[in-house]
N, C-alpha and C. Protein backbone atom coordinates (compact mmCIF):
# COMPACT_ATOMS: atom_id res chain seq x y z
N UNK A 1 -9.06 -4.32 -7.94
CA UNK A 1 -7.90 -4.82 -8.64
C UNK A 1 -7.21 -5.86 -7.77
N UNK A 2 -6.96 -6.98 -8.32
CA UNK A 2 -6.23 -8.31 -7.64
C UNK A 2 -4.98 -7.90 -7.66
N UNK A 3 -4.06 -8.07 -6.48
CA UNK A 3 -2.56 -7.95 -6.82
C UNK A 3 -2.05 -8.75 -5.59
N UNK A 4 -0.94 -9.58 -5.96
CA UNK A 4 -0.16 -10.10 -5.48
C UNK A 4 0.28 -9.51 -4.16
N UNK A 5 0.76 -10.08 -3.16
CA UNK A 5 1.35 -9.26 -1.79
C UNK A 5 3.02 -8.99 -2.27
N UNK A 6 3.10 -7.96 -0.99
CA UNK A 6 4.24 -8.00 -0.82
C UNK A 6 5.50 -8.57 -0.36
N UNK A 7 6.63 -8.45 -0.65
CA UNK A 7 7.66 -9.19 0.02
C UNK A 7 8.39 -7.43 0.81
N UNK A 8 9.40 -7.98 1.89
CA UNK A 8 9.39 -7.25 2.68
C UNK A 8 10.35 -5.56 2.23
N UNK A 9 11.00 -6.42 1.13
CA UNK A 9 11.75 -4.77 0.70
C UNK A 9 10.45 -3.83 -0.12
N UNK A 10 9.69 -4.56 -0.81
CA UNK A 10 8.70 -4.16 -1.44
C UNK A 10 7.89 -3.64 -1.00
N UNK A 11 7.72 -3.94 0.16
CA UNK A 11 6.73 -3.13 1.09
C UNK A 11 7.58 -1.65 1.96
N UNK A 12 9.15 -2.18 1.70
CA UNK A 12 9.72 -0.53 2.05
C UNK A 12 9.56 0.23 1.10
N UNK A 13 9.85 -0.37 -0.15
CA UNK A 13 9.58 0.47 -1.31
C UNK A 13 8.74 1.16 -1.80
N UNK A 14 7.33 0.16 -1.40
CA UNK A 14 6.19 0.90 -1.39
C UNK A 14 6.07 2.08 -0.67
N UNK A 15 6.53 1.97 0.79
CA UNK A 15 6.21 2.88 1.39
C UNK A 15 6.80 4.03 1.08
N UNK A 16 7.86 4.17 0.55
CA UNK A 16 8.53 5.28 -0.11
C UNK A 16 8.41 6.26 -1.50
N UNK A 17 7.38 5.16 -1.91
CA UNK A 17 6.59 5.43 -3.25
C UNK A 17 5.40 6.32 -2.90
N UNK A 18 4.29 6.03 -1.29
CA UNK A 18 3.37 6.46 -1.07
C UNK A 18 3.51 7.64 -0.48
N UNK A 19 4.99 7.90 0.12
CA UNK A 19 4.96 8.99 0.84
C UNK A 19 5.44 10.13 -0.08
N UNK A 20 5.95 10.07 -1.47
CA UNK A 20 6.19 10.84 -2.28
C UNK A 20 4.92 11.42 -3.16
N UNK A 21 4.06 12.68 -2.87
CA UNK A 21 2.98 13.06 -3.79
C UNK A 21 3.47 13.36 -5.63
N UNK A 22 4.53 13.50 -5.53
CA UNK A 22 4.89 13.48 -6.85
C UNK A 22 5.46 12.22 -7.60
N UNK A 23 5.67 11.03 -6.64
CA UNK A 23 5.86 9.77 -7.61
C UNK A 23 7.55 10.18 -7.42
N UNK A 24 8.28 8.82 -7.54
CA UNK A 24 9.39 8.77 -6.93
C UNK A 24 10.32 8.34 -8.49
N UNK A 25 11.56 8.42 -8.22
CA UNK A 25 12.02 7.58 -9.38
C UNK A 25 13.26 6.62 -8.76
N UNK A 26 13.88 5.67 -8.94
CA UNK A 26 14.38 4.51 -8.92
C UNK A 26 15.45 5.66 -8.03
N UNK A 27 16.51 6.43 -8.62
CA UNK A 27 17.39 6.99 -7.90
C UNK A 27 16.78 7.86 -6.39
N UNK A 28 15.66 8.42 -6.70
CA UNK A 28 15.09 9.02 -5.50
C UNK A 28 15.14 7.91 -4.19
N UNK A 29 13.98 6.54 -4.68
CA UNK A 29 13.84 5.95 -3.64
C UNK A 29 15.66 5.36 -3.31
N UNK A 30 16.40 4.98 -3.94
CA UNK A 30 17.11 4.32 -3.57
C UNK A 30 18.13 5.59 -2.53
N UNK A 31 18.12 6.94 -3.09
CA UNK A 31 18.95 7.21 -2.15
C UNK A 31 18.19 7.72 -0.67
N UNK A 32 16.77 7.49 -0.52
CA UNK A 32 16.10 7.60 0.80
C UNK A 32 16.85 6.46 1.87
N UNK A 33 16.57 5.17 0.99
CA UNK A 33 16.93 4.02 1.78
C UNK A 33 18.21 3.60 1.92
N UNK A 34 19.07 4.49 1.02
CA UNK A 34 20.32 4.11 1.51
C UNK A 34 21.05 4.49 2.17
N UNK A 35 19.87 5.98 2.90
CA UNK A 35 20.66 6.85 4.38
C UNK A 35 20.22 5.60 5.12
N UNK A 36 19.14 4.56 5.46
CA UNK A 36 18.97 3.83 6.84
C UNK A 36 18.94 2.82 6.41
N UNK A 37 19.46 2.01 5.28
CA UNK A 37 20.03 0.41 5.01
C UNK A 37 20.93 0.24 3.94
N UNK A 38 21.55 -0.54 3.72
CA UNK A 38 22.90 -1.03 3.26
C UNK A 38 22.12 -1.43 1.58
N UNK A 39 21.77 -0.86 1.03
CA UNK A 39 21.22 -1.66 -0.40
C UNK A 39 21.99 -0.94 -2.04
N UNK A 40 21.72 -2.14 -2.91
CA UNK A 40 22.15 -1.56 -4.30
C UNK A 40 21.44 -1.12 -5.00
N UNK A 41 21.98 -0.03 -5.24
CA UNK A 41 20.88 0.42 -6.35
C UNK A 41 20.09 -0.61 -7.40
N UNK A 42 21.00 -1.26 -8.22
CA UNK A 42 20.21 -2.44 -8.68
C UNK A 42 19.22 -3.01 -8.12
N UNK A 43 19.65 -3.00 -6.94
CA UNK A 43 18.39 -3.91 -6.17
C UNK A 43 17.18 -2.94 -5.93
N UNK A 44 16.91 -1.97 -6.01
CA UNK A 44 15.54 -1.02 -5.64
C UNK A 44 15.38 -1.04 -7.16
N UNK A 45 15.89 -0.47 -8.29
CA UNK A 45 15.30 -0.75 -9.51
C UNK A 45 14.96 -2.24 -9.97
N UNK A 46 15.24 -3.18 -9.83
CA UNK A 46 14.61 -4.62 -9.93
C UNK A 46 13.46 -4.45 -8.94
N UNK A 47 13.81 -4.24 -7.64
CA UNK A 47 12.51 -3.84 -7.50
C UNK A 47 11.33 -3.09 -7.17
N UNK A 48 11.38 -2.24 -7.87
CA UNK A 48 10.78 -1.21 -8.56
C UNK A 48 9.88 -1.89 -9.91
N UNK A 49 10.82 -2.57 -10.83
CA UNK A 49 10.44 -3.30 -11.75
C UNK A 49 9.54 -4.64 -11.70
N UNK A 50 9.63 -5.27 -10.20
CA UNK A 50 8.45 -6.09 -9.91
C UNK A 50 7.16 -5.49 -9.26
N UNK A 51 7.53 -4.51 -8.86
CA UNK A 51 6.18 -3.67 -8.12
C UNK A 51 5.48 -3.56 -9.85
N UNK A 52 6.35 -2.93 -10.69
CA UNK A 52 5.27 -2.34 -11.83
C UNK A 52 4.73 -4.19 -12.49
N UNK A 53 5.65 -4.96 -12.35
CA UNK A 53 5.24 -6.30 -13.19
C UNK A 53 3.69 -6.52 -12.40
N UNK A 54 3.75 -6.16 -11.47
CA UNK A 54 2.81 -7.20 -9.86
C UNK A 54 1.53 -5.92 -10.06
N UNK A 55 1.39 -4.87 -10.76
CA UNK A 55 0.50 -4.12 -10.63
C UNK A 55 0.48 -3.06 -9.44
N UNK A 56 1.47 -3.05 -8.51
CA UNK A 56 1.37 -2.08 -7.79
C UNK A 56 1.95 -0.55 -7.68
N UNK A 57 2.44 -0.20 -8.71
CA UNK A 57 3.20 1.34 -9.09
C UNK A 57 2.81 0.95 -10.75
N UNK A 58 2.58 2.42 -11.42
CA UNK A 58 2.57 2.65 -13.14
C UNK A 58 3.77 3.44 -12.85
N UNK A 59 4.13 3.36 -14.46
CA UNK A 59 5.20 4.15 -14.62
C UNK A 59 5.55 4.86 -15.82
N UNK A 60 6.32 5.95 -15.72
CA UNK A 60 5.81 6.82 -17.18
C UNK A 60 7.60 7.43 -17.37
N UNK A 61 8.03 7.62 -18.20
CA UNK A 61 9.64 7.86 -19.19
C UNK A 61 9.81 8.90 -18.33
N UNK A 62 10.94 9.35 -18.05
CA UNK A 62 10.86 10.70 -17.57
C UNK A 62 12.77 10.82 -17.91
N UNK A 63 12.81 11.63 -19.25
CA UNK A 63 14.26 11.28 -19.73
C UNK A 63 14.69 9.69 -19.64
N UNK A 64 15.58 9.52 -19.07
CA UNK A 64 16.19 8.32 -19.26
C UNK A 64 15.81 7.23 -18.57
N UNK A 65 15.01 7.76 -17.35
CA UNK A 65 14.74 6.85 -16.57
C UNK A 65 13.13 6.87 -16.11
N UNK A 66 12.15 6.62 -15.21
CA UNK A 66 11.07 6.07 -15.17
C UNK A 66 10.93 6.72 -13.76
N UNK A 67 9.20 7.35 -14.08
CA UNK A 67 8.86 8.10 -12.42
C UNK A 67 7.72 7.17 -12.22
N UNK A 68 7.79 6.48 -10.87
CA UNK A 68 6.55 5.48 -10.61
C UNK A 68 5.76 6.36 -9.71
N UNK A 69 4.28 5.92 -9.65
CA UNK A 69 3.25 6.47 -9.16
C UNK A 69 2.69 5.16 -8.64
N UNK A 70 1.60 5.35 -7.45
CA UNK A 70 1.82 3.88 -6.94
C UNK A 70 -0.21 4.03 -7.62
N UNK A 71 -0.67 2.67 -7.45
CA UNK A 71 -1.84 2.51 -8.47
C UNK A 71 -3.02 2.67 -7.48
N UNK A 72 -2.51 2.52 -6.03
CA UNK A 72 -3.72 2.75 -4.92
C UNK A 72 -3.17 2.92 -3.74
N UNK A 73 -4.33 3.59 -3.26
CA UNK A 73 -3.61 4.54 -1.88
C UNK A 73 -3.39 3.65 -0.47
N UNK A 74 -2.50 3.81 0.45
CA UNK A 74 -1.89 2.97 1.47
C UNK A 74 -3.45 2.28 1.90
N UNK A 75 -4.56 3.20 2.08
CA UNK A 75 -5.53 2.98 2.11
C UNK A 75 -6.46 1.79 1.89
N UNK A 76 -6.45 2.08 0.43
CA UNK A 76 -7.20 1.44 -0.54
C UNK A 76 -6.91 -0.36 0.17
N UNK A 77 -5.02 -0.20 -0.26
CA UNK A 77 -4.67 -1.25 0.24
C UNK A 77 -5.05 -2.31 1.29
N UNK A 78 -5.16 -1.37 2.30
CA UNK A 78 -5.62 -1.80 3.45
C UNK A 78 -7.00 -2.15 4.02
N UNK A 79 -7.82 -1.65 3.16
CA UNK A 79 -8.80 -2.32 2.54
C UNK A 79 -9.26 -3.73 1.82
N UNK A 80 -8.31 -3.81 1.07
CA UNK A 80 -8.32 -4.76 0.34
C UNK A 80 -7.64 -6.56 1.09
N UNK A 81 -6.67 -5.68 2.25
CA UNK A 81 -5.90 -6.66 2.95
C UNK A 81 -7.25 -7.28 3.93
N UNK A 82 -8.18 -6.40 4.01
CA UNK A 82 -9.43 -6.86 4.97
C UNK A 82 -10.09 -7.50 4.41
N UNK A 83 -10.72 -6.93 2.93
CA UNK A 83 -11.60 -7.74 2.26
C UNK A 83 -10.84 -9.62 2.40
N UNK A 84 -9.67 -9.52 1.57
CA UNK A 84 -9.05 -10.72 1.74
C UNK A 84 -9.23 -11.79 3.06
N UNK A 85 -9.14 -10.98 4.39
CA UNK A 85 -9.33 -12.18 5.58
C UNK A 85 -10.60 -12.06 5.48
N UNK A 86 -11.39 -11.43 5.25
CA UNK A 86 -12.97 -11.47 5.46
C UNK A 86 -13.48 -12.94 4.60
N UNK A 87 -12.38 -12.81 3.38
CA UNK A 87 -12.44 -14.09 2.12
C UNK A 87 -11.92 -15.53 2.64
N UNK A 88 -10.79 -15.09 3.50
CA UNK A 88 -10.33 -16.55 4.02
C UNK A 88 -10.28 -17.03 5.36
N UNK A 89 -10.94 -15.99 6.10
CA UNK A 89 -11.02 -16.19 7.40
C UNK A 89 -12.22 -17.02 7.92
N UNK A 90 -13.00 -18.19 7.21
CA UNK A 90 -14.03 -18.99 7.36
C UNK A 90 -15.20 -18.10 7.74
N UNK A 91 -15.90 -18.20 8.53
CA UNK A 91 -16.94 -17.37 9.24
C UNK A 91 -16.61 -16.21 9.40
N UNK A 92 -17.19 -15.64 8.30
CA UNK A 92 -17.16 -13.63 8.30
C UNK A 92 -17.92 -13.29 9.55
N UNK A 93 -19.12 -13.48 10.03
CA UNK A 93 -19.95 -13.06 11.43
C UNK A 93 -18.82 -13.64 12.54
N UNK A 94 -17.95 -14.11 12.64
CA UNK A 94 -17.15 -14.42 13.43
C UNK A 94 -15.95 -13.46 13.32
N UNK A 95 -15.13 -13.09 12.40
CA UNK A 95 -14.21 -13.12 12.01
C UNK A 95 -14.15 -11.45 12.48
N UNK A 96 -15.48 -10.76 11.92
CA UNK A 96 -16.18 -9.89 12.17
C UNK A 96 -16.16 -8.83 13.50
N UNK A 97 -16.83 -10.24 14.39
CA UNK A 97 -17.19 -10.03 15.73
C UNK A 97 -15.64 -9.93 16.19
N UNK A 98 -15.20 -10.57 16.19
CA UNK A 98 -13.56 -10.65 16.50
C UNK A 98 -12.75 -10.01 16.90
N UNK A 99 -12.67 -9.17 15.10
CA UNK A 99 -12.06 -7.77 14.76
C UNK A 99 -12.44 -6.79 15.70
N UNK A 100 -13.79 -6.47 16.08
CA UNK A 100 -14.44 -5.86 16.10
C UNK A 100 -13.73 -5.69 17.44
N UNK A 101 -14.16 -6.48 18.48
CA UNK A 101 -13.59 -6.52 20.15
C UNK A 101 -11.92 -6.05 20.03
N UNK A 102 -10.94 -5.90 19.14
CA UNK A 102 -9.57 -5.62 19.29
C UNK A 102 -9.65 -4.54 19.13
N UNK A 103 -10.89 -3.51 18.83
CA UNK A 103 -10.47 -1.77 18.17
C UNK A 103 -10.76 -1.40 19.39
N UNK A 104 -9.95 -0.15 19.54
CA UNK A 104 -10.16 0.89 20.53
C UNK A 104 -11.16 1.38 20.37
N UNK A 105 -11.23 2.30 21.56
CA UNK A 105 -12.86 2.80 21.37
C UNK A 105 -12.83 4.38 20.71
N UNK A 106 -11.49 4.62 19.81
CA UNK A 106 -11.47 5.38 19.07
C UNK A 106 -11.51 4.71 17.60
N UNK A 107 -10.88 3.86 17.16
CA UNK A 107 -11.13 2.63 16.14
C UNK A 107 -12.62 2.60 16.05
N UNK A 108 -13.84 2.35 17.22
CA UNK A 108 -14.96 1.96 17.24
C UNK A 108 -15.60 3.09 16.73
N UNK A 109 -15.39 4.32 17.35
CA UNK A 109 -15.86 5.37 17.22
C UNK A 109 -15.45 5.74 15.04
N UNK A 110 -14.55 5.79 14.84
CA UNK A 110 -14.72 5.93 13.32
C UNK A 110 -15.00 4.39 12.53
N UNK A 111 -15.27 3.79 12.88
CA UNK A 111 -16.19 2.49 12.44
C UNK A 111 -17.73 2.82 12.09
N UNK A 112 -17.99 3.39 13.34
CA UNK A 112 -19.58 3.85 13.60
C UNK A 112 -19.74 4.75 12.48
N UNK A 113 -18.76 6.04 12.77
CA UNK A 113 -19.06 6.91 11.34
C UNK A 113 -18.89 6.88 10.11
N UNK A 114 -18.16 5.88 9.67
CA UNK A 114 -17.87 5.41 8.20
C UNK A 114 -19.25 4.86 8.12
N UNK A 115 -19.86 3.56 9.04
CA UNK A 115 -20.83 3.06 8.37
C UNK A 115 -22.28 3.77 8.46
N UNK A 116 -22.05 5.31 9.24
CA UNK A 116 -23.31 6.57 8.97
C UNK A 116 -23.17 6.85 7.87
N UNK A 117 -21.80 7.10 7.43
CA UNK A 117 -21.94 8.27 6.15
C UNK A 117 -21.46 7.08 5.09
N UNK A 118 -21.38 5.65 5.02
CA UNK A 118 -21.61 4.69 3.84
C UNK A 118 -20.55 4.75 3.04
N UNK A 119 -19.09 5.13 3.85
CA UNK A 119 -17.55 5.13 2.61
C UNK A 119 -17.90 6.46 2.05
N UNK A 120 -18.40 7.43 2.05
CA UNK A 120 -18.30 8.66 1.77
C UNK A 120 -17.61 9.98 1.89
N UNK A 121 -16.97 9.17 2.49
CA UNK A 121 -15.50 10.31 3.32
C UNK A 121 -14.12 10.18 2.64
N UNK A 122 -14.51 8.99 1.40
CA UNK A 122 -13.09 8.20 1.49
C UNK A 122 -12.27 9.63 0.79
N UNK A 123 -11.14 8.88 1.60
CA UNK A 123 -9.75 9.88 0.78
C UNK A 123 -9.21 9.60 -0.27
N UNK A 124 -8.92 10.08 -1.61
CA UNK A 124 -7.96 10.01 -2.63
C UNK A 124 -7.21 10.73 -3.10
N UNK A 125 -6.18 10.51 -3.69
CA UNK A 125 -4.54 11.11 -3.97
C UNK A 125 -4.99 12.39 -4.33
């Protein structure tokens, strides 16, 4: 699934979306973030409302107001943030090799075993 990036509240938001297993709702997240930043409620439901426009949270009625569920896991994401430089980073065998020299040799070590067992481990919600 193609989706737009984030901007930086959106990516708090997200994160507050992912850390909830039951899916968050507009008042939930907003009163997480408004113990450790200064924000309006308006402003987490707008955006809330561009996360669902942008494809990144569904959302389903829940009485009056709306419980979002996010559409892929922090994971997935982060995945996808790789595929992307792999797409624009010119020379993938480079880009590759690169990456490769910055992981720890615990990074290296579950590199090795993902590509034994072929993405077979993956985690989902």
């Amino acid at each position: 699934m193609q989706q737009r990036g984030l901007g930086e509240l959106e990516a708090t938001v997200m994160d507050r979306v992912w850390a909830r297993s039951g899916g968050g709702t507009v008042r939930e997240v907003f009163d997480e973030l408004a113990g450790i930043r200064q924000i309006a409620y308006t402003t987490v439901l707008s955006t809330m409302d561009h996360l669902h426009r942008k494809g990144w949270v569904r959302r389903e009625r829940e009485g009056k107001a709306y419980r979002y569920w996010p559409t892929m896991t922090r994971e997935e994401r982060s995945a996808n943030l790789m595929r992307a430089a792999f797409d624009a980073g010119g020379d993938t065998e480079a880009v590759l090799a690169l990456f490769v020299e910055q992981m720890t040799a615990e990074e290296s070590a579950q590199l090795r075993a993902a590509l034994r067992h072929g993405g077979a481990g993956r985690h989902r919600p």
